[in-house]
C-alpha atoms as a PDB file:
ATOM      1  CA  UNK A   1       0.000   0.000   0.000  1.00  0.00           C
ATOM      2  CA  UNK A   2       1.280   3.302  -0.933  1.00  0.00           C
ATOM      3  CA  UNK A   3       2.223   5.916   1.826  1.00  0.00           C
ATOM      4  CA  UNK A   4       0.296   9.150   1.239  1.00  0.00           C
ATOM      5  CA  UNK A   5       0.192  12.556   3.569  1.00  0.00           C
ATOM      6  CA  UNK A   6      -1.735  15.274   4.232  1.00  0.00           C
ATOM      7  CA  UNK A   7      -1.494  18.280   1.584  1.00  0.00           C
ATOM      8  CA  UNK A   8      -2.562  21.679   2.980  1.00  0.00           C
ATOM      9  CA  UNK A   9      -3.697  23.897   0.007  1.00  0.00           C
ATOM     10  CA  UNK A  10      -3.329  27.596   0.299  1.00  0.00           C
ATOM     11  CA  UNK A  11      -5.546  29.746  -2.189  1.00  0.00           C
ATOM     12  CA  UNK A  12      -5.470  33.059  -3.046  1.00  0.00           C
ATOM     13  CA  UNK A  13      -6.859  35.360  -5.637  1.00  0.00           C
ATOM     14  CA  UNK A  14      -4.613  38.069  -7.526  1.00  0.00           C
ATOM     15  CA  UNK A  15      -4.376  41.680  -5.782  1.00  0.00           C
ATOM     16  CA  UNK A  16      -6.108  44.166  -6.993  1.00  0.00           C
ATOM     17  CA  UNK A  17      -5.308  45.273 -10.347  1.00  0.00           C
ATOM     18  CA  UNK A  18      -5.386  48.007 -12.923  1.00  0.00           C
ATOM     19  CA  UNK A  19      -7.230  46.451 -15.573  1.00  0.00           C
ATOM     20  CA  UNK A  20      -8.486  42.627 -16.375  1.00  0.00           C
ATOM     21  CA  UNK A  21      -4.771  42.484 -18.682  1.00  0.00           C
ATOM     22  CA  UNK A  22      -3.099  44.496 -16.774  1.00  0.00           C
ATOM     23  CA  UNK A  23      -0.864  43.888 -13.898  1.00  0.00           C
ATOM     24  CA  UNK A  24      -1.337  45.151 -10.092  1.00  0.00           C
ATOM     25  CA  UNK A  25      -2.640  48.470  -9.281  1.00  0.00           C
ATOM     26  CA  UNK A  26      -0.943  50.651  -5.769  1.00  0.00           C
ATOM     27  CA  UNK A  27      -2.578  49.121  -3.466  1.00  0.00           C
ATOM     28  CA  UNK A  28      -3.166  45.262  -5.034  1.00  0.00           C
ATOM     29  CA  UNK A  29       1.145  45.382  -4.544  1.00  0.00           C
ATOM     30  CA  UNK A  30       0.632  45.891  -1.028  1.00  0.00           C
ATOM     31  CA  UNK A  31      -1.838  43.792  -0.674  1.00  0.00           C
ATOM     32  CA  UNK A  32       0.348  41.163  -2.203  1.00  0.00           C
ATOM     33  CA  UNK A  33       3.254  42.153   0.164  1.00  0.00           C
ATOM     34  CA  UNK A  34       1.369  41.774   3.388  1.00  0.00           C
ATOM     35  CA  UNK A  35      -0.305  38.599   1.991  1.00  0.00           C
ATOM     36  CA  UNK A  36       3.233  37.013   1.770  1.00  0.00           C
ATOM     37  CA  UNK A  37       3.948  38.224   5.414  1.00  0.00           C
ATOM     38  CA  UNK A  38       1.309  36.442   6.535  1.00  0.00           C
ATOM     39  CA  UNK A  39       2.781  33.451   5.025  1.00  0.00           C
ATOM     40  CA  UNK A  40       6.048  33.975   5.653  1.00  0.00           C
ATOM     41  CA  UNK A  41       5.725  31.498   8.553  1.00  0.00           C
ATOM     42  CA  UNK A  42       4.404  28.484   7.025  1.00  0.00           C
ATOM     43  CA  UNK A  43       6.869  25.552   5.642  1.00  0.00           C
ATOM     44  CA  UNK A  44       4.904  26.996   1.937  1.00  0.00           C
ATOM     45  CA  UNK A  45       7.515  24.767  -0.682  1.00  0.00           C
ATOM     46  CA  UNK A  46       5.772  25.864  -3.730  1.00  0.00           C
ATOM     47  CA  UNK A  47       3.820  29.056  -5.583  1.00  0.00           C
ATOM     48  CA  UNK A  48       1.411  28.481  -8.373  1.00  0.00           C
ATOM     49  CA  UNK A  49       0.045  31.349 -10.277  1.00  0.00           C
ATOM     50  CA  UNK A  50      -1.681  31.768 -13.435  1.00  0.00           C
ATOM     51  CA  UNK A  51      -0.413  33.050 -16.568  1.00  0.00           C
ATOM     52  CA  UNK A  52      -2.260  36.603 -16.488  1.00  0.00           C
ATOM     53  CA  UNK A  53       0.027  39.788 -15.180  1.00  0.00           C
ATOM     54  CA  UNK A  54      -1.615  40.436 -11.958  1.00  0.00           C
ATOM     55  CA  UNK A  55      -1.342  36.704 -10.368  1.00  0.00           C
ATOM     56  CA  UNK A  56       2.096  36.214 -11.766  1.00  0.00           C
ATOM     57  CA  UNK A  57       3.283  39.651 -10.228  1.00  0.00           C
ATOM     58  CA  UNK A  58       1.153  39.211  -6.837  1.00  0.00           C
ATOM     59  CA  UNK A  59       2.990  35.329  -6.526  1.00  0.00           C
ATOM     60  CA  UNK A  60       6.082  37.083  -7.156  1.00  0.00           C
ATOM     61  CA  UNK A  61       5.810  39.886  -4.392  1.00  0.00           C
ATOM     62  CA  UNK A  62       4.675  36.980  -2.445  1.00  0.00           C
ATOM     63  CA  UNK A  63       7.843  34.642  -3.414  1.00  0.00           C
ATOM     64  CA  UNK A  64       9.704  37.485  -2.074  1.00  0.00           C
ATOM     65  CA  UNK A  65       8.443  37.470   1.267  1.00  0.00           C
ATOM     66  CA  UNK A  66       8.740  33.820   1.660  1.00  0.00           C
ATOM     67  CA  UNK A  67      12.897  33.480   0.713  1.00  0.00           C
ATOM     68  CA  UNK A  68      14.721  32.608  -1.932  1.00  0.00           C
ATOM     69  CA  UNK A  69      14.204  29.115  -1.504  1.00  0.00           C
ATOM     70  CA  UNK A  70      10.680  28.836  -2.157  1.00  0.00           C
ATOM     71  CA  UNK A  71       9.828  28.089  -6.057  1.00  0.00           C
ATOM     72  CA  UNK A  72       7.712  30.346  -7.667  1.00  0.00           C
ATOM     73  CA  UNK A  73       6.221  29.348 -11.532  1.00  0.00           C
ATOM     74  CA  UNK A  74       3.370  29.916 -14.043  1.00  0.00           C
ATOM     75  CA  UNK A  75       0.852  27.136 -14.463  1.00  0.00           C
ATOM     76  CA  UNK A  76      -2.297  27.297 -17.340  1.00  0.00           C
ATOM     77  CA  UNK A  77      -4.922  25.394 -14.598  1.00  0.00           C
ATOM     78  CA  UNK A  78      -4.133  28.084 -12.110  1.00  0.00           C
ATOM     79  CA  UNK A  79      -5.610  30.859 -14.633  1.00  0.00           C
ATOM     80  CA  UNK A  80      -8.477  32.543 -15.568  1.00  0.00           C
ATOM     81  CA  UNK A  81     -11.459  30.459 -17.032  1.00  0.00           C
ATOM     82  CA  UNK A  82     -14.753  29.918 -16.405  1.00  0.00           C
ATOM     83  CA  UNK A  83     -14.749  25.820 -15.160  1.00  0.00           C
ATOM     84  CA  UNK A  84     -17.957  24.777 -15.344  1.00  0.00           C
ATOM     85  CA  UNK A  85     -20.694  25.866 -17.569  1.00  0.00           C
ATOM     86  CA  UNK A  86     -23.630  24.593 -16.194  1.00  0.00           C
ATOM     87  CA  UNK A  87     -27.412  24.017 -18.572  1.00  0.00           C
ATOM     88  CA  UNK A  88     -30.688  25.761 -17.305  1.00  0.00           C
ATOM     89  CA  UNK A  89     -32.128  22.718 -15.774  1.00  0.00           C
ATOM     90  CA  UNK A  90     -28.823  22.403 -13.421  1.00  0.00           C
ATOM     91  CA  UNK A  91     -29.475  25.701 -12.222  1.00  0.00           C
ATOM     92  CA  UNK A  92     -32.256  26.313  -9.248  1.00  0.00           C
ATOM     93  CA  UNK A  93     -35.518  28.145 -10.676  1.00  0.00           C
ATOM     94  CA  UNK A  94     -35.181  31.170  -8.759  1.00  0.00           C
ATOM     95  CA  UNK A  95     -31.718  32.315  -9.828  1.00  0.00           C
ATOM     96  CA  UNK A  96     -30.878  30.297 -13.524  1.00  0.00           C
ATOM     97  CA  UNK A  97     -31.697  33.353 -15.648  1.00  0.00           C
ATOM     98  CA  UNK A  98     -29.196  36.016 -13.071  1.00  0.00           C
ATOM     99  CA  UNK A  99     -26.532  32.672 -13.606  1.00  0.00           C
ATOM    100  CA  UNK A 100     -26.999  32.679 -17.241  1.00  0.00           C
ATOM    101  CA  UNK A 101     -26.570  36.151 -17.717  1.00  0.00           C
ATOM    102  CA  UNK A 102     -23.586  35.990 -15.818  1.00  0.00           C
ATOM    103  CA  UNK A 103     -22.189  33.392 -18.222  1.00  0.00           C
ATOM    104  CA  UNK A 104     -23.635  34.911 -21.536  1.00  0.00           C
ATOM    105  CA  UNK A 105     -20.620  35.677 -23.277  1.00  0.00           C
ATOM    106  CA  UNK A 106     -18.673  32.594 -22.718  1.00  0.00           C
ATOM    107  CA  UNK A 107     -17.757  30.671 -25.881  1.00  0.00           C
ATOM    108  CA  UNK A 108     -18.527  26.666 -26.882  1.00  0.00           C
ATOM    109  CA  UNK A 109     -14.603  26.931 -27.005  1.00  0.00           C
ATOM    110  CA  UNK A 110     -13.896  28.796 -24.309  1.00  0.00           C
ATOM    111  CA  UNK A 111     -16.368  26.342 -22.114  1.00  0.00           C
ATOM    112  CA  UNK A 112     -15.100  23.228 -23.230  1.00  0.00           C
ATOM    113  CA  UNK A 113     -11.208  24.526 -22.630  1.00  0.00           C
ATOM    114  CA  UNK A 114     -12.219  25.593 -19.041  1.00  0.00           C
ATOM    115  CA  UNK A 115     -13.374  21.819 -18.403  1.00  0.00           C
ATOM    116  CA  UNK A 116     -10.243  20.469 -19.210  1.00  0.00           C
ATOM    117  CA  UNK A 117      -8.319  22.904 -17.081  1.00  0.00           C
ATOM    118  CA  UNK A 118     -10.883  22.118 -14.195  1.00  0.00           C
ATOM    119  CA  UNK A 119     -10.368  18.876 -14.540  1.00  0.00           C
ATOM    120  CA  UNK A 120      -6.391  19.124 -14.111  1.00  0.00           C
ATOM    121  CA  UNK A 121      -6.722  21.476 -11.698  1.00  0.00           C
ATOM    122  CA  UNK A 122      -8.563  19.281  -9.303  1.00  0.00           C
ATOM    123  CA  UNK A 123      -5.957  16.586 -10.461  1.00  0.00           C
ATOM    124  CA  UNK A 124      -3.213  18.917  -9.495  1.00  0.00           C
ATOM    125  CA  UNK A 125      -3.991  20.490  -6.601  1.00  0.00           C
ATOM    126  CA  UNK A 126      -6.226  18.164  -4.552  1.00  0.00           C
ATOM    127  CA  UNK A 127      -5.962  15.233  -2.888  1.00  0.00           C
ATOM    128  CA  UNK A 128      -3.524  13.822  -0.163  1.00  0.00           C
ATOM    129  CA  UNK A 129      -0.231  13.432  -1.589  1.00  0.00           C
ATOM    130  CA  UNK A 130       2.200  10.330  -2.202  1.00  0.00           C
ATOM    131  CA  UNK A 131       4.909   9.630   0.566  1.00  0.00           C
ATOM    132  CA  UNK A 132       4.967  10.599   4.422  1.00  0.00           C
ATOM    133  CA  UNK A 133       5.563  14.107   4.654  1.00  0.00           C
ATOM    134  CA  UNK A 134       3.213  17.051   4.297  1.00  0.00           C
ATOM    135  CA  UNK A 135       2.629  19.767   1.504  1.00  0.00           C
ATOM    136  CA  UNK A 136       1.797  23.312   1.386  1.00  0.00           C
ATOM    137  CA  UNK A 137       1.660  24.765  -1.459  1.00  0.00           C
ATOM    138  CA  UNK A 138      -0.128  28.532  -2.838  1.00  0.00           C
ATOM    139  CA  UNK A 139      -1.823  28.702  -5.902  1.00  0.00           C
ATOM    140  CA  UNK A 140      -2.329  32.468  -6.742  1.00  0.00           C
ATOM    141  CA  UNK A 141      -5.183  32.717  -8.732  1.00  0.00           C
ATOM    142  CA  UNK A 142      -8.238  34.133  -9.821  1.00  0.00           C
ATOM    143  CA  UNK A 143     -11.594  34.451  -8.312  1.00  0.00           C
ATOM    144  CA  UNK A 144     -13.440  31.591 -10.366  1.00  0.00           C
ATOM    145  CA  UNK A 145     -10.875  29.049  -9.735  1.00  0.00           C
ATOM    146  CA  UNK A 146     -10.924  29.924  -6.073  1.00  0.00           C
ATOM    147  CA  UNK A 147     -14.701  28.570  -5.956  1.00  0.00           C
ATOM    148  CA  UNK A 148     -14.317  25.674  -8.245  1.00  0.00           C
ATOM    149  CA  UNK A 149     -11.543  24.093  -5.894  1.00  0.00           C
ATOM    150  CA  UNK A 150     -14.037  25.016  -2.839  1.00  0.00           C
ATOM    151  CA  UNK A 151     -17.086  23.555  -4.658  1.00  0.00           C
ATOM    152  CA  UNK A 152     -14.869  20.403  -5.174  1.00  0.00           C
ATOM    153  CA  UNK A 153     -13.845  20.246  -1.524  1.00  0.00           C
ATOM    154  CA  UNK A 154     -17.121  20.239   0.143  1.00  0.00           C
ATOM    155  CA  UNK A 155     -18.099  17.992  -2.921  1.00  0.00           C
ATOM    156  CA  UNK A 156     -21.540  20.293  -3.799  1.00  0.00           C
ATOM    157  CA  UNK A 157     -23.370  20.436  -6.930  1.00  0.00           C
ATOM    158  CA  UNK A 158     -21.219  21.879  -9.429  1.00  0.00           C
ATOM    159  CA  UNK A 159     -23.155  24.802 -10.331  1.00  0.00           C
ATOM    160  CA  UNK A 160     -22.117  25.854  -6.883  1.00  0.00           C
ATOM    161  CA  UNK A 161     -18.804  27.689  -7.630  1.00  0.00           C
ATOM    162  CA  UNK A 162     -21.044  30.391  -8.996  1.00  0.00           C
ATOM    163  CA  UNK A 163     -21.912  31.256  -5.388  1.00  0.00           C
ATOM    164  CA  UNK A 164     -18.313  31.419  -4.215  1.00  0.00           C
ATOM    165  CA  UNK A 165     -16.405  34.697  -4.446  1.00  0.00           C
ATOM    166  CA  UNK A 166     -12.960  35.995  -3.332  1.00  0.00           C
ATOM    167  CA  UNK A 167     -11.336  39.386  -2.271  1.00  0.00           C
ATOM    168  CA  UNK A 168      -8.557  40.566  -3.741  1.00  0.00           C
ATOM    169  CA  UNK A 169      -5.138  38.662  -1.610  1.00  0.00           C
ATOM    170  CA  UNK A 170      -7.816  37.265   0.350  1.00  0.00           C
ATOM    171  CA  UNK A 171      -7.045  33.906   1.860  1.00  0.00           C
ATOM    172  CA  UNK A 172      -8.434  29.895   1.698  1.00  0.00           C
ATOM    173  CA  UNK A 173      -6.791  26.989   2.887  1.00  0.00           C
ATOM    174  CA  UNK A 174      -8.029  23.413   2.034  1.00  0.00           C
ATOM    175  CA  UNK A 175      -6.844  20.296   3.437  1.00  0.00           C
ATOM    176  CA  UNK A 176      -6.635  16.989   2.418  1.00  0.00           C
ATOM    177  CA  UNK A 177      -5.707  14.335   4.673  1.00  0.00           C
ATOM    178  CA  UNK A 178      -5.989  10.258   3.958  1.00  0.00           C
ATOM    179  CA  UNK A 179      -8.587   8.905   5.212  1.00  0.00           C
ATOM    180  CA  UNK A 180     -10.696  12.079   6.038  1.00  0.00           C
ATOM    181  CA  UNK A 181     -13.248  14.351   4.136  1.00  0.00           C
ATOM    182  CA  UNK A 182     -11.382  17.513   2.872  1.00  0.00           C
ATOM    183  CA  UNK A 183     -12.029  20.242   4.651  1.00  0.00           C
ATOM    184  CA  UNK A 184     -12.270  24.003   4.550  1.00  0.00           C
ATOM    185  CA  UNK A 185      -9.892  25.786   7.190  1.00  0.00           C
ATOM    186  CA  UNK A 186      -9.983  29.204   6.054  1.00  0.00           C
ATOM    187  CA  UNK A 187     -12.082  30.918   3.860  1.00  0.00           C
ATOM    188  CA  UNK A 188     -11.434  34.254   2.049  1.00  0.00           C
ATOM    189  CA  UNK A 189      -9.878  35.854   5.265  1.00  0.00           C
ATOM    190  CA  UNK A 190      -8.376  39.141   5.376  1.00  0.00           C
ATOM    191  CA  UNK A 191      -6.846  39.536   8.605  1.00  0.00           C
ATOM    192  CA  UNK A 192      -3.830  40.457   7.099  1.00  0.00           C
ATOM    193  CA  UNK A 193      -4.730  43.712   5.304  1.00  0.00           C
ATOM    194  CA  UNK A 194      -5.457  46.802   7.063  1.00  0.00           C
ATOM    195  CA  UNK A 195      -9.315  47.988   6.617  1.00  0.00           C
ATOM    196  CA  UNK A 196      -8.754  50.312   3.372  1.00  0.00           C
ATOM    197  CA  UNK A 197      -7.155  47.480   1.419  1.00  0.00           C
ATOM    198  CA  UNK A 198      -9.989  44.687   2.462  1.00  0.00           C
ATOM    199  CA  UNK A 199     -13.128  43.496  -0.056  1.00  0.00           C
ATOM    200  CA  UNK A 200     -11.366  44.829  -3.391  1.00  0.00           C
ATOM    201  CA  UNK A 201     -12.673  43.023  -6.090  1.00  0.00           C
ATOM    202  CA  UNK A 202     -16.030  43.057  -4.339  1.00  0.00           C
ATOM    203  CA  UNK A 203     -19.540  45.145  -5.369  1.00  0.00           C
ATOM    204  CA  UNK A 204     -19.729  48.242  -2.756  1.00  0.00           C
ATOM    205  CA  UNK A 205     -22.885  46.140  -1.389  1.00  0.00           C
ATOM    206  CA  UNK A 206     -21.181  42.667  -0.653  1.00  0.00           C
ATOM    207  CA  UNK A 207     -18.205  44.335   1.783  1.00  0.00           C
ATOM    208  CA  UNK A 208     -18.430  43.654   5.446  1.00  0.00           C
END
């Protein structure tokens, strides 16, 4: 029987940025600075980010704050995509037609190419690992991706990472031990950045 150990999944969406191609705006580079202070203490080995300017820049202001010894590199399943595109009849009466909308302008391509990152995502980046020690690991991503990996962790209906959002440097850990549900530890905490930087990324309406 193999040997296999717990991984501890650290997820964070981008800082805030100056446009959707742009890279990181004043405050999203702080943001990204205290973010990686507030990792600076965990035994993180590895940084994921997607392709786009403002994850690879926020992983790399992060990278910074955790040492030199810490790898830092560009992944396609940690970028931005829409993973699931679910039909009408998935969808619950009362909201389908506010989803859909959402999702209007996504592409037969661009749905079908954001499956098969999904699906390599979740191979990935979940899941107890092979051998006897541990794993942390960040993936700096983007807000979609952040509720598609929690969707898969509490194993809910897939339509669900629609209903999951995530600030700007805002944090989520997962875990994944053998022989245990996964499990939530942290979601989309802020802790680490001072009131004025909290909830970018977020309608006015949805901060607390």
């Amino acid at each position: 029987m193999t040997d296999t150990a717990t991984r501890y999944l650290y997820l964070a969406r981008h800082g805030e940025a100056v446009s959707e191609e742009g890279g990181l705006s004043a405050a999203g580079r702080r943001q990204a600075v205290l973010l990686g202070r507030r990792l600076a203490d965990r035994p993180i080995t590895a940084v994921h980010h997607g392709p786009l300017p403002r994850a690879a820049q926020t992983a790399r202001l992060i990278g910074e704050q955790l040492g030199g010894g810490v790898a830092v590199s560009a992944c396609a399943e940690a970028g931005d995509y829409v993973p699931h595109l679910p039909p009408r009849d998935e969808l619950p009466e009362g909201s389908a037609e506010f989803l859909l909308r959402f999702l209007a302008d996504t592409t037969a391509e661009e749905a079908a190419e954001g499956r098969a990152l999904a699906r390599r995502a979740v191979a990935r980046f979940t899941g107890p690992v092979a051998g006897t020690e541990e794993r942390h690991e960040l993936v700096v991503t983007h807000a979609f991706l952040v509720g598609w990996l929690i969707r898969h962790t509490l194993d809910a209906p897939t339509w669900r990472w629609l209903s999951v959002n995530a600030a700007n440097a805002a944090l989520t850990v997962l875990r994944f031990a053998p022989g245990r549900p996964a499990s939530v530890l942290l979601l989309n905490d802020q802790g680490h950045l001072p009131e004025e930087l909290r909830w970018t990324g977020f309608p006015p309406e949805l901060r607390i």
